[in-house]
C-alpha atoms as a PDB file:
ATOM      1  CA  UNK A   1      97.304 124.733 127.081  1.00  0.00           C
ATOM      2  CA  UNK A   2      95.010 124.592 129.839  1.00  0.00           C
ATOM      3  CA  UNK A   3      93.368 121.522 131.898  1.00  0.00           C
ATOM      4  CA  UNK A   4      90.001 121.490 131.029  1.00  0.00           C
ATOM      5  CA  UNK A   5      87.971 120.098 134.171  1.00  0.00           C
ATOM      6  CA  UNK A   6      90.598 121.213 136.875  1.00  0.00           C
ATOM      7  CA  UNK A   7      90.542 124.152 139.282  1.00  0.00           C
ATOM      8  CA  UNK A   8      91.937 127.789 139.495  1.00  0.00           C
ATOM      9  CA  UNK A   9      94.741 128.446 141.761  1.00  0.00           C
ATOM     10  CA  UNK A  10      94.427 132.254 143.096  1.00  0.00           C
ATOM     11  CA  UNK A  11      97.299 134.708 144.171  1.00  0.00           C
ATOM     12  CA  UNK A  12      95.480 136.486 146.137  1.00  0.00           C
ATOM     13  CA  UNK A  13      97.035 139.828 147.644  1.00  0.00           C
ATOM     14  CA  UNK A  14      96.732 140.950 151.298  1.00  0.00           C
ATOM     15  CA  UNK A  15      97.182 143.975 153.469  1.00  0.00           C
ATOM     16  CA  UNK A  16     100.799 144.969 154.459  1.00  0.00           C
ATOM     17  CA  UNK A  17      99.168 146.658 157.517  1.00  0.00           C
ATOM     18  CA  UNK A  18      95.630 147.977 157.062  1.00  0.00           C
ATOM     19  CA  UNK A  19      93.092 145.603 156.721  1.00  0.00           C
ATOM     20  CA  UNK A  20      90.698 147.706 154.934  1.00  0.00           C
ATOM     21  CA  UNK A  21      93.182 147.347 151.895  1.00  0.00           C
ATOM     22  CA  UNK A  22      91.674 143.957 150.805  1.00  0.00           C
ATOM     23  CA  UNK A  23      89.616 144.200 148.200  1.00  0.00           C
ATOM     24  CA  UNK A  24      85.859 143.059 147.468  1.00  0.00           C
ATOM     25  CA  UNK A  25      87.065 140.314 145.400  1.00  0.00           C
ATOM     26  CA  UNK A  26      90.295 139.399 147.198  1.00  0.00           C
ATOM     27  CA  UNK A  27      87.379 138.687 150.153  1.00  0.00           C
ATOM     28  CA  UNK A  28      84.882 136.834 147.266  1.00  0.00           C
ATOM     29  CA  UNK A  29      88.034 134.387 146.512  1.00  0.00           C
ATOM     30  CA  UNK A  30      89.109 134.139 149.460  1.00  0.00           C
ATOM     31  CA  UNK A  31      85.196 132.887 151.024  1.00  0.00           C
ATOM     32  CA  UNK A  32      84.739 130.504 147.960  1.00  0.00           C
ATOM     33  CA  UNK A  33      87.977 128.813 147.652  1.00  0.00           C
ATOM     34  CA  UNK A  34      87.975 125.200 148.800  1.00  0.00           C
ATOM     35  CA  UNK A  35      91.397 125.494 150.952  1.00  0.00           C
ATOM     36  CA  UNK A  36      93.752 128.842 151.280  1.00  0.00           C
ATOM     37  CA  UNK A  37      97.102 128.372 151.476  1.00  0.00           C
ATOM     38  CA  UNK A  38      99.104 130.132 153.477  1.00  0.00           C
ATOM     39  CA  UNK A  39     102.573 131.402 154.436  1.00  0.00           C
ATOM     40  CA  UNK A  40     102.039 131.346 158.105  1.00  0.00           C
ATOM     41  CA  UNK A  41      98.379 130.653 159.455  1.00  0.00           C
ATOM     42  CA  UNK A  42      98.800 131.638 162.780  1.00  0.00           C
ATOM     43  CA  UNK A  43      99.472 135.028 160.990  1.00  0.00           C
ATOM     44  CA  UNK A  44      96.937 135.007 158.523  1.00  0.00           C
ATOM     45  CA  UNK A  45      94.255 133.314 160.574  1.00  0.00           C
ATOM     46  CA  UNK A  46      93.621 136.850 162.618  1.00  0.00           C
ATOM     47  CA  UNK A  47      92.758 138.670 159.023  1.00  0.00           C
ATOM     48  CA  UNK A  48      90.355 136.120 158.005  1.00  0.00           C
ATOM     49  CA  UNK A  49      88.625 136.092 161.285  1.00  0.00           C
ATOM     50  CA  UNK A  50      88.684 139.829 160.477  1.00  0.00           C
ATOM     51  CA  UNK A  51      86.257 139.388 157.765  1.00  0.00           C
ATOM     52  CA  UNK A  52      84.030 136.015 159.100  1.00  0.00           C
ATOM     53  CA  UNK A  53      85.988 133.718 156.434  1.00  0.00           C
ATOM     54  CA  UNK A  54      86.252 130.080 157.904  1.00  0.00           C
ATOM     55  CA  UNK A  55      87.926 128.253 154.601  1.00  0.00           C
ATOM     56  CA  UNK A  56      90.223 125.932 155.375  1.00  0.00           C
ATOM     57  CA  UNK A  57      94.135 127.105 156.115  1.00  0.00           C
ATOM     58  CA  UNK A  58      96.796 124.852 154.726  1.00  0.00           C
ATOM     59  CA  UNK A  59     100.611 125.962 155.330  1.00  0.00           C
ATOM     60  CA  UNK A  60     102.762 126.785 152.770  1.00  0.00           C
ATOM     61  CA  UNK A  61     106.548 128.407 153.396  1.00  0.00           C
ATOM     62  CA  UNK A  62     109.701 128.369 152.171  1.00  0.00           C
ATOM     63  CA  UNK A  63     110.554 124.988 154.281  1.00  0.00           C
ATOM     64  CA  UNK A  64     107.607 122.583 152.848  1.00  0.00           C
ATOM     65  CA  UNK A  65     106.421 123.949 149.770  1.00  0.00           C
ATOM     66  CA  UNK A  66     108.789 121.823 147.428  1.00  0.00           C
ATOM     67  CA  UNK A  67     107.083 118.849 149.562  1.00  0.00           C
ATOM     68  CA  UNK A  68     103.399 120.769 149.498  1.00  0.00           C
ATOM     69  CA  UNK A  69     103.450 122.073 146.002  1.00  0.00           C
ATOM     70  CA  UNK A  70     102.824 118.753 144.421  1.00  0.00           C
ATOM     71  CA  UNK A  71      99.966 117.689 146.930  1.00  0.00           C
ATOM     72  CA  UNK A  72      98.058 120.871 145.941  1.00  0.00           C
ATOM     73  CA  UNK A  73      98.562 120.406 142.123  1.00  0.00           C
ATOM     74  CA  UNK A  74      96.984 117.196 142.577  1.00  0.00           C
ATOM     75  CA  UNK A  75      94.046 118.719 144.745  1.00  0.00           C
ATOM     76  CA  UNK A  76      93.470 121.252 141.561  1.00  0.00           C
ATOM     77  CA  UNK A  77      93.468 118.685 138.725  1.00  0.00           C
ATOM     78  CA  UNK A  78      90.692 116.997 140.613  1.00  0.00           C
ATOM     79  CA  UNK A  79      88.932 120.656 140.167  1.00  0.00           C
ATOM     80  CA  UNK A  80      89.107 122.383 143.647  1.00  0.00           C
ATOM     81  CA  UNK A  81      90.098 125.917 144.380  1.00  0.00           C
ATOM     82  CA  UNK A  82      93.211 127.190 146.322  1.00  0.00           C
ATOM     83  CA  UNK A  83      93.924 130.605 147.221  1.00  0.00           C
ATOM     84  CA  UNK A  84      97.460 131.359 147.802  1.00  0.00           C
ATOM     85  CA  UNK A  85      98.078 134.155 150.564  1.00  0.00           C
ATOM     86  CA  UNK A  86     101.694 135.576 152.200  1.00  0.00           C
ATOM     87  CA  UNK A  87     101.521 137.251 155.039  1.00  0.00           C
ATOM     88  CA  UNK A  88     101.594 140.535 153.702  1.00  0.00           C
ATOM     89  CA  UNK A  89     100.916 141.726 150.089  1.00  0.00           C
ATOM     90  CA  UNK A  90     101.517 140.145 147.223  1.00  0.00           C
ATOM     91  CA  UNK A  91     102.522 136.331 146.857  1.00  0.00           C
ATOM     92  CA  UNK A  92     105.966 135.482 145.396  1.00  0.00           C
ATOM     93  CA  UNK A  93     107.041 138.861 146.127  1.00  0.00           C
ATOM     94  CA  UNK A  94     110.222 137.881 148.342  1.00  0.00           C
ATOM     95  CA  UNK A  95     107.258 135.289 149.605  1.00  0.00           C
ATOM     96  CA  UNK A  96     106.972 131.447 149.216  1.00  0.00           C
ATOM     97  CA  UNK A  97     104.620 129.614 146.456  1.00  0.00           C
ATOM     98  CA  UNK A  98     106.726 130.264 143.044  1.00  0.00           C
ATOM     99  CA  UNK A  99     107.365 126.031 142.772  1.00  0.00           C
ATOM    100  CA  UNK A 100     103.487 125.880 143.343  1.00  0.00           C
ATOM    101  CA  UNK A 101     102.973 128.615 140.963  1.00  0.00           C
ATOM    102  CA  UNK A 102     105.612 126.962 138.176  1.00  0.00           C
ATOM    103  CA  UNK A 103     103.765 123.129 138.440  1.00  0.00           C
ATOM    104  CA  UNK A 104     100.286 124.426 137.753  1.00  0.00           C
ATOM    105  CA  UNK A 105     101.167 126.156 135.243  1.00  0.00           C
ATOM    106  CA  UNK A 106     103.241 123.329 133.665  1.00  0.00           C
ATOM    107  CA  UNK A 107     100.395 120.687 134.579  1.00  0.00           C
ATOM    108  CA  UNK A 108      97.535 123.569 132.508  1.00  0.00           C
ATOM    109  CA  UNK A 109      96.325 124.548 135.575  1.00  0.00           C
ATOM    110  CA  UNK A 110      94.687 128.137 135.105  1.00  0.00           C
ATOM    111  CA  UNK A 111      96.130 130.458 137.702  1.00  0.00           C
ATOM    112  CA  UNK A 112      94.636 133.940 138.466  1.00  0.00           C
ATOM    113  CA  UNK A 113      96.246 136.670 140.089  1.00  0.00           C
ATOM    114  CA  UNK A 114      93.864 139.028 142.371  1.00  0.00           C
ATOM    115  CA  UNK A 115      95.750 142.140 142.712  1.00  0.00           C
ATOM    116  CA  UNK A 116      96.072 144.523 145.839  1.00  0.00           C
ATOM    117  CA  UNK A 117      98.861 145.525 147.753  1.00  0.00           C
ATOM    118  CA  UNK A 118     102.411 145.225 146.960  1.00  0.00           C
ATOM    119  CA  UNK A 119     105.177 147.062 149.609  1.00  0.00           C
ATOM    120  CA  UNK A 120     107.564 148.127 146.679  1.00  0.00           C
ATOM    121  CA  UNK A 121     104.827 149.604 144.140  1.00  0.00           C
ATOM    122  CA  UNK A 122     103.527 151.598 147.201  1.00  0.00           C
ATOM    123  CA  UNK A 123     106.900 152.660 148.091  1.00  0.00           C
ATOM    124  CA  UNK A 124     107.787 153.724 144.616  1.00  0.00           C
ATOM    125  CA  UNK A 125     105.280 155.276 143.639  1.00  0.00           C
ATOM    126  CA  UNK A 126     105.177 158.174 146.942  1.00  0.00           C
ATOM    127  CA  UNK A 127     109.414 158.213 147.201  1.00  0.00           C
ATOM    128  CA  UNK A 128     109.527 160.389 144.281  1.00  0.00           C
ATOM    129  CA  UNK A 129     112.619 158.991 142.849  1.00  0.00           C
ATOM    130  CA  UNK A 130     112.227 158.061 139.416  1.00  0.00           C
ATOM    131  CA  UNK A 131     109.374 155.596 138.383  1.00  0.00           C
ATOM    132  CA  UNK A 132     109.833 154.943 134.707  1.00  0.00           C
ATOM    133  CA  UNK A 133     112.908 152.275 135.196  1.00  0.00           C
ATOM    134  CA  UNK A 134     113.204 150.180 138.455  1.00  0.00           C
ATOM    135  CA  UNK A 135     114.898 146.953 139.502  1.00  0.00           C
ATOM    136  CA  UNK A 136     113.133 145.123 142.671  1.00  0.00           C
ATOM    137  CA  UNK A 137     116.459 143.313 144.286  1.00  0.00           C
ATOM    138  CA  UNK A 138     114.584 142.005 147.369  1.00  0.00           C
ATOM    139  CA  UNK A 139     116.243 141.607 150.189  1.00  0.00           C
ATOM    140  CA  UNK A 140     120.561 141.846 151.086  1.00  0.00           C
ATOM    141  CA  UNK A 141     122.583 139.385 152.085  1.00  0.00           C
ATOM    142  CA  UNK A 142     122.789 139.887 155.448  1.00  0.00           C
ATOM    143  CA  UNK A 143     126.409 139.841 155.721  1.00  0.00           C
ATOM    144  CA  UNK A 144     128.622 143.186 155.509  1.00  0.00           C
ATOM    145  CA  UNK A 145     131.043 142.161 152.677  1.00  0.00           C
ATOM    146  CA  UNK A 146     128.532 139.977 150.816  1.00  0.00           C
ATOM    147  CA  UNK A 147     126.163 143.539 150.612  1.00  0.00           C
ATOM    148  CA  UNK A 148     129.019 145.484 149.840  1.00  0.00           C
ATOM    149  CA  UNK A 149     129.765 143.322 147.131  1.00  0.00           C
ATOM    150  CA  UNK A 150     126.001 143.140 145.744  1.00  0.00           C
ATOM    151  CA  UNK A 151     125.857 147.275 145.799  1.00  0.00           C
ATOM    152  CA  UNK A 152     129.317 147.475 144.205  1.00  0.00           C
ATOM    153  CA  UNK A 153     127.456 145.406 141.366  1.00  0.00           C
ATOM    154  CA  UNK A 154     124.599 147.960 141.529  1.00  0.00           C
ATOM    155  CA  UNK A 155     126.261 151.380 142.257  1.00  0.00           C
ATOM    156  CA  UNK A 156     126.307 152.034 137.993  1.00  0.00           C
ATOM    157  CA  UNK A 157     122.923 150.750 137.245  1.00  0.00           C
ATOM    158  CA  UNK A 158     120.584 153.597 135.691  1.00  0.00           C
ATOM    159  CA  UNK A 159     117.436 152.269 137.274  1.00  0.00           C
ATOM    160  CA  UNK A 160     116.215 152.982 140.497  1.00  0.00           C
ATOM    161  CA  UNK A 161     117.083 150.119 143.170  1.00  0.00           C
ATOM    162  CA  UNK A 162     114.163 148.470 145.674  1.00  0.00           C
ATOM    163  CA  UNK A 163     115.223 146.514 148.728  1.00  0.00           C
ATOM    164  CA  UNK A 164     113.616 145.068 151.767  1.00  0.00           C
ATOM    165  CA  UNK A 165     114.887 145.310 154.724  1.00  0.00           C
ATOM    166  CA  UNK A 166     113.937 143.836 158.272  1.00  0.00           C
ATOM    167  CA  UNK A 167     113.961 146.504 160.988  1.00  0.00           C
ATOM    168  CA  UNK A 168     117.475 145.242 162.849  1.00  0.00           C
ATOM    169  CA  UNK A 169     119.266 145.462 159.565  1.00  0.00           C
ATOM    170  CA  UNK A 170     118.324 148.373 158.381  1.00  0.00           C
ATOM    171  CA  UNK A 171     121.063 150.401 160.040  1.00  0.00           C
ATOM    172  CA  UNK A 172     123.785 148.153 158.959  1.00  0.00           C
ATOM    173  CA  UNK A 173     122.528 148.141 155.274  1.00  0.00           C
ATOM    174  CA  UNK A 174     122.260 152.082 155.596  1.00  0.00           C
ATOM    175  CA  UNK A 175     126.042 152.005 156.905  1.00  0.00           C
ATOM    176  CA  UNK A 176     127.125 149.569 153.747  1.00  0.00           C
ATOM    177  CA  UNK A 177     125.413 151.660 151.293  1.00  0.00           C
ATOM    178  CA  UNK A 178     127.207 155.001 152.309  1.00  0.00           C
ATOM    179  CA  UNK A 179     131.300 153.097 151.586  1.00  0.00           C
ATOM    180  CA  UNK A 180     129.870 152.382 148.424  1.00  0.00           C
ATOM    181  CA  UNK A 181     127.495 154.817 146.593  1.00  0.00           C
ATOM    182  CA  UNK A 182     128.530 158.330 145.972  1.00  0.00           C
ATOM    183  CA  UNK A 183     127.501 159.958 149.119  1.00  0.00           C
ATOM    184  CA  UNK A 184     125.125 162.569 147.009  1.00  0.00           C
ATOM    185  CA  UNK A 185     123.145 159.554 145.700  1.00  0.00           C
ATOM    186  CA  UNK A 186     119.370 160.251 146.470  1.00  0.00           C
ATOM    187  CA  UNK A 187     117.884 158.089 148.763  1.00  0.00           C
ATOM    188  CA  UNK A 188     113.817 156.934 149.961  1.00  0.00           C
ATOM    189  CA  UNK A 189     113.162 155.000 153.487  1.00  0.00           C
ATOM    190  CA  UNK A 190     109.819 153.907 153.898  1.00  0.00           C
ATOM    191  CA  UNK A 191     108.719 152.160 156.712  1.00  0.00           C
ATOM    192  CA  UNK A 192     105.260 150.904 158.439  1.00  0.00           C
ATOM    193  CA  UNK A 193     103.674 151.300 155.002  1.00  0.00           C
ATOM    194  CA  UNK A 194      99.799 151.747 155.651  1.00  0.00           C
ATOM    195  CA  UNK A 195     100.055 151.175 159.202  1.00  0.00           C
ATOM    196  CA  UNK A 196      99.571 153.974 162.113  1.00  0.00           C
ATOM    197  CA  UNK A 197     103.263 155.115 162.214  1.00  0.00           C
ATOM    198  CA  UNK A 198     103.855 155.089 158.234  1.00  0.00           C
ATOM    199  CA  UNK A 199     106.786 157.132 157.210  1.00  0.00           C
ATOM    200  CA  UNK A 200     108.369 158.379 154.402  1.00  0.00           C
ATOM    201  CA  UNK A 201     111.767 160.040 154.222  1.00  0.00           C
ATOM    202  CA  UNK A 202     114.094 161.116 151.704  1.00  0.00           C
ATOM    203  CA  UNK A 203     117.782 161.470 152.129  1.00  0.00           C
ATOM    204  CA  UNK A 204     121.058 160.613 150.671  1.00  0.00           C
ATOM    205  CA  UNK A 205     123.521 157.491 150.473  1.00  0.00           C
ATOM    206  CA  UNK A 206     125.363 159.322 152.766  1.00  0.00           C
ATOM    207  CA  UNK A 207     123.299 160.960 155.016  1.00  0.00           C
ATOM    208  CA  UNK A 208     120.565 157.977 155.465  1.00  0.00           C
ATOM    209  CA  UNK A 209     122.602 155.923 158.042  1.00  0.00           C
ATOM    210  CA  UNK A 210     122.509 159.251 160.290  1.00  0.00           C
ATOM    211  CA  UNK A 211     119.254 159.884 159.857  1.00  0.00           C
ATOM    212  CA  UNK A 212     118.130 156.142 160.678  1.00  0.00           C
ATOM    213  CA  UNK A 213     120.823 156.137 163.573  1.00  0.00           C
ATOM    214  CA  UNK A 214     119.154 159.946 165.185  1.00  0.00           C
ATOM    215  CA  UNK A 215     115.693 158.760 165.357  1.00  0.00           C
ATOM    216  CA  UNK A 216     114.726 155.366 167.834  1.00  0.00           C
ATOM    217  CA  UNK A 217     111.239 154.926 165.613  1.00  0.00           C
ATOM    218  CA  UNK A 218     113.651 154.972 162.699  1.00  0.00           C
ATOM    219  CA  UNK A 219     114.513 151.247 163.805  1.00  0.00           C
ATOM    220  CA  UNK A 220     111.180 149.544 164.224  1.00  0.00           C
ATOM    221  CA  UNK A 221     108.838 148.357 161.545  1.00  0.00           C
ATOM    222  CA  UNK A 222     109.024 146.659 158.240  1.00  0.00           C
ATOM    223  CA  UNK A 223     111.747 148.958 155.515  1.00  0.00           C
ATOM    224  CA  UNK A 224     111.233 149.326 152.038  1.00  0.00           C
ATOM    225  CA  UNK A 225     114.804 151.382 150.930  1.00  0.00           C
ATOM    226  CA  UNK A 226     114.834 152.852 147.793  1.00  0.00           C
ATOM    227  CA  UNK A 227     117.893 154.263 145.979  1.00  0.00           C
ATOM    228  CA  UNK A 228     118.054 156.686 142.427  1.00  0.00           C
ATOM    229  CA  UNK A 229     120.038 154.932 139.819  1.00  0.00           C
ATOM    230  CA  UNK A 230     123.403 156.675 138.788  1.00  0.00           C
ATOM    231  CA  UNK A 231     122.900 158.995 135.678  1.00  0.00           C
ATOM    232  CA  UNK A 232     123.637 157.551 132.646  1.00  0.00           C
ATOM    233  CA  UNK A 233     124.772 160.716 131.638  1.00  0.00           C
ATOM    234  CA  UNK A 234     127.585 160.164 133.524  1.00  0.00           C
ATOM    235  CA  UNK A 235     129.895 157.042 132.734  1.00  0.00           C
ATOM    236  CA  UNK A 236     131.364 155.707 135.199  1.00  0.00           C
ATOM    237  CA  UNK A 237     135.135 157.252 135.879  1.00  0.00           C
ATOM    238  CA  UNK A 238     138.017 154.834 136.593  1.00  0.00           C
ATOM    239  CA  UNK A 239     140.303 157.608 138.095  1.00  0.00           C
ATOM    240  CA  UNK A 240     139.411 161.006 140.425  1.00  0.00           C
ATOM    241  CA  UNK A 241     139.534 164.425 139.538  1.00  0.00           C
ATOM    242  CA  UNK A 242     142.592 166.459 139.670  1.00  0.00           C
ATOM    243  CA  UNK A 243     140.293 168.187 142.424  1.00  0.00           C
ATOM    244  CA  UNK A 244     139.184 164.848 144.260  1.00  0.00           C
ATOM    245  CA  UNK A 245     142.970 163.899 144.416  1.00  0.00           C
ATOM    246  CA  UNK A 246     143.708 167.653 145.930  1.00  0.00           C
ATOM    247  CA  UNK A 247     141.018 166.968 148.323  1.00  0.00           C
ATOM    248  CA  UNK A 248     142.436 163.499 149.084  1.00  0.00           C
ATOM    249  CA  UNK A 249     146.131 164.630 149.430  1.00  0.00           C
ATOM    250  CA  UNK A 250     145.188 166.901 152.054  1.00  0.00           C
ATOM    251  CA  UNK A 251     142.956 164.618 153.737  1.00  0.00           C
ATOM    252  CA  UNK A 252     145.616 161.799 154.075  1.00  0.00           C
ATOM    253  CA  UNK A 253     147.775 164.230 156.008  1.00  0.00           C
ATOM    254  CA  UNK A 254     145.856 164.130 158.767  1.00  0.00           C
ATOM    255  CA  UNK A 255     143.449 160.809 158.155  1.00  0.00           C
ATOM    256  CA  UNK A 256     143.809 157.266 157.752  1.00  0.00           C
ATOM    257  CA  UNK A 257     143.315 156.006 154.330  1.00  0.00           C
ATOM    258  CA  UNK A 258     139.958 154.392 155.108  1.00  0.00           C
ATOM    259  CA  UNK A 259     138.953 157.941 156.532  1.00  0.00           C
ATOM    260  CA  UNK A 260     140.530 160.100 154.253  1.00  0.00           C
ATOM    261  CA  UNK A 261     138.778 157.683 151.241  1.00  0.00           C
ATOM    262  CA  UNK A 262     135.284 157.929 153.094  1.00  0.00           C
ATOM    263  CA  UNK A 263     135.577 162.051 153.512  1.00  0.00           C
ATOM    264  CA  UNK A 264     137.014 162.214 149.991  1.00  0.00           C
ATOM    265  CA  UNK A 265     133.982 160.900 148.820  1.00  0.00           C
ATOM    266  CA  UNK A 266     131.524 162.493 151.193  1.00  0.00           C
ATOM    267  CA  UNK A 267     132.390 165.544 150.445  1.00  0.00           C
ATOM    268  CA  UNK A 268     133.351 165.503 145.911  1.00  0.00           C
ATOM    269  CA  UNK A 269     130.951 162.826 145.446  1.00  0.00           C
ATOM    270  CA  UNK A 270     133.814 160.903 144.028  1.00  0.00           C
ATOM    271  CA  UNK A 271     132.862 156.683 144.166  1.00  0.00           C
ATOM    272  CA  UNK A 272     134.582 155.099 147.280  1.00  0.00           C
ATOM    273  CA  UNK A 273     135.962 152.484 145.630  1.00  0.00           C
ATOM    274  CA  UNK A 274     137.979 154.942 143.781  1.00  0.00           C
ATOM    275  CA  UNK A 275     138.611 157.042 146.634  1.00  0.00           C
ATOM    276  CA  UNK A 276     140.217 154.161 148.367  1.00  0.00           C
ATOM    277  CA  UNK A 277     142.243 153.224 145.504  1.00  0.00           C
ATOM    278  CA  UNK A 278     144.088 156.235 145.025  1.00  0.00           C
ATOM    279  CA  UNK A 279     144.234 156.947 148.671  1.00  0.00           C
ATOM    280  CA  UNK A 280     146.622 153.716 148.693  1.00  0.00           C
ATOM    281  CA  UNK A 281     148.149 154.587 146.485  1.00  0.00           C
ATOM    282  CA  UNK A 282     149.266 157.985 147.734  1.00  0.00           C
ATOM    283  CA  UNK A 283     150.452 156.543 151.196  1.00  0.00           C
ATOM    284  CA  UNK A 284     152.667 153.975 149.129  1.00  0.00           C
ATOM    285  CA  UNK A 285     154.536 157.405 146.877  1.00  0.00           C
ATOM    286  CA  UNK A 286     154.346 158.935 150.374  1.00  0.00           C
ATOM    287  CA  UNK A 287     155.843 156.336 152.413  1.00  0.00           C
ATOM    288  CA  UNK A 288     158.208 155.727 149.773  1.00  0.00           C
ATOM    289  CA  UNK A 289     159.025 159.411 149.598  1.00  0.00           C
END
């Protein structure tokens, strides 16, 4: 049930790069709202002095909004109007304001989403990798092994896989991805998304790292990286082929296992993991031979 009396909190979307993206009523909500708050205001502030809008900025990010939240509800159920911003696109999207979001709605407080632009919907929608099925998963852990382990989770899911990824990352992420999807995988980079150097890319799990790697301007920018789910078509094996193991055997006389595993996969689209495995396990029955 709604509050009658009280105000309207706004999620108001921004541009992710050009400015011309905001919409005429993004800009109406924005000039009438009694405070905005936002993510970062030295960031935000250039945008509204873009467009001549002088409403109050309040701060709200992921290190005071627990402590914030509560102060705004209040504001509302005395009846004023707050706009929440990010910095880019659409907030809650990897961006603060969701315990602001979750207390007006559990005090009645009507809340009103302005839509615009969202980084992942634009991404998805020009990668041409599959649109009908898709699972947003933010952004990796920024560890090695703790992204391994989140893709090994991921590498059977049918839907296609959204991630953000900051610029100095990217590479590394790029690197993780190819020792754990099959290297044929189909892969999207986007980067600069409505800005001057926008680009678009397709490639594969194992072929994106090189790509990335081969071009400087392939490091700078904001990443959206988008990855085809596995074909449910095909269940998952728990062994290789009588072919992948040929191709392994011969690999291991002249590899380690970890390289033998990787080129084993690279080049029969066998899973890594699996690769790996049975590459051990040959080097034990050979050793022990």
């Amino acid at each position: 049930m709604e509050t009658p009396d009280c105000g309207i909190l706004y999620l108001v979307a921004t541009p992710i790069g050009n400015l011309a993206d905001l919409s005429f009523r993004a800009l109406d909500v924005l000039r009438q709202a009694d405070c905005i708050a936002a993510e970062d205001t030295r960031h935000s502030r250039p945008l509204l002095e873009h467009y001549g809008i002088a409403t109050p900025l309040l701060p709200l990010h992921e290190h005071n909004e627990d402590r914030t939240a509560p102060r705004l509800v209040e504001r509302l159920l005395r009846g004023e109007t707050i706009a929440l911003i990010s910095d880019a696109g659409t907030p809650l999207i990897s961006d603060p304001g969701f315990p602001l979001v979750r207390l007006a709605r559990q005090q009645g407080i009507r809340v009103i989403p302005i839509p615009g632009a969202c980084a992942l919907v634009a991404a998805i929608s020009a990668s041409g990798l599959p649109t009908d099925r898709f699972s947003f998963e933010g952004f990796p852990p920024r560890t090695s092994s703790a992204r391994k382990s989140m893709l090994q989770s991921l590498a059977d899911d049918p839907r296609t896989l959204i991630f953000y990824e900051s610029s100095h990352r990217t590479l590394d992420f790029l690197k993780d991805l190819a020792e754990v999807f099959p290297a044929q995988r189909p892969v999207a980079i986007a980067r600069e998304l409505t800005k001057l150097y926008e680009t678009i890319v397709n490639s594969t799990a194992g072929e994106a790292a090189a790509l990335v790697a081969a071009g400087p301007h392939m490091q700078k920018g904001e990443f959206v990286i988008l990855i085809a789910g596995a074909d449910p078509a095909q269940a998952p094996r728990d062994s290789l082929t009588d072919e992948q193991q040929r191709v392994l055997g011969f690999l291991l006389e002249e590899c380690s296992v970890k390289t033998a595993a990787s080129l084993c996969a690279r080049i029969t689209g066998a899973r890594r993991e699996l690769a790996y495995q049975a590459a051990l396990q040959l080097k034990r029955e050979n050793d022990a031979g």
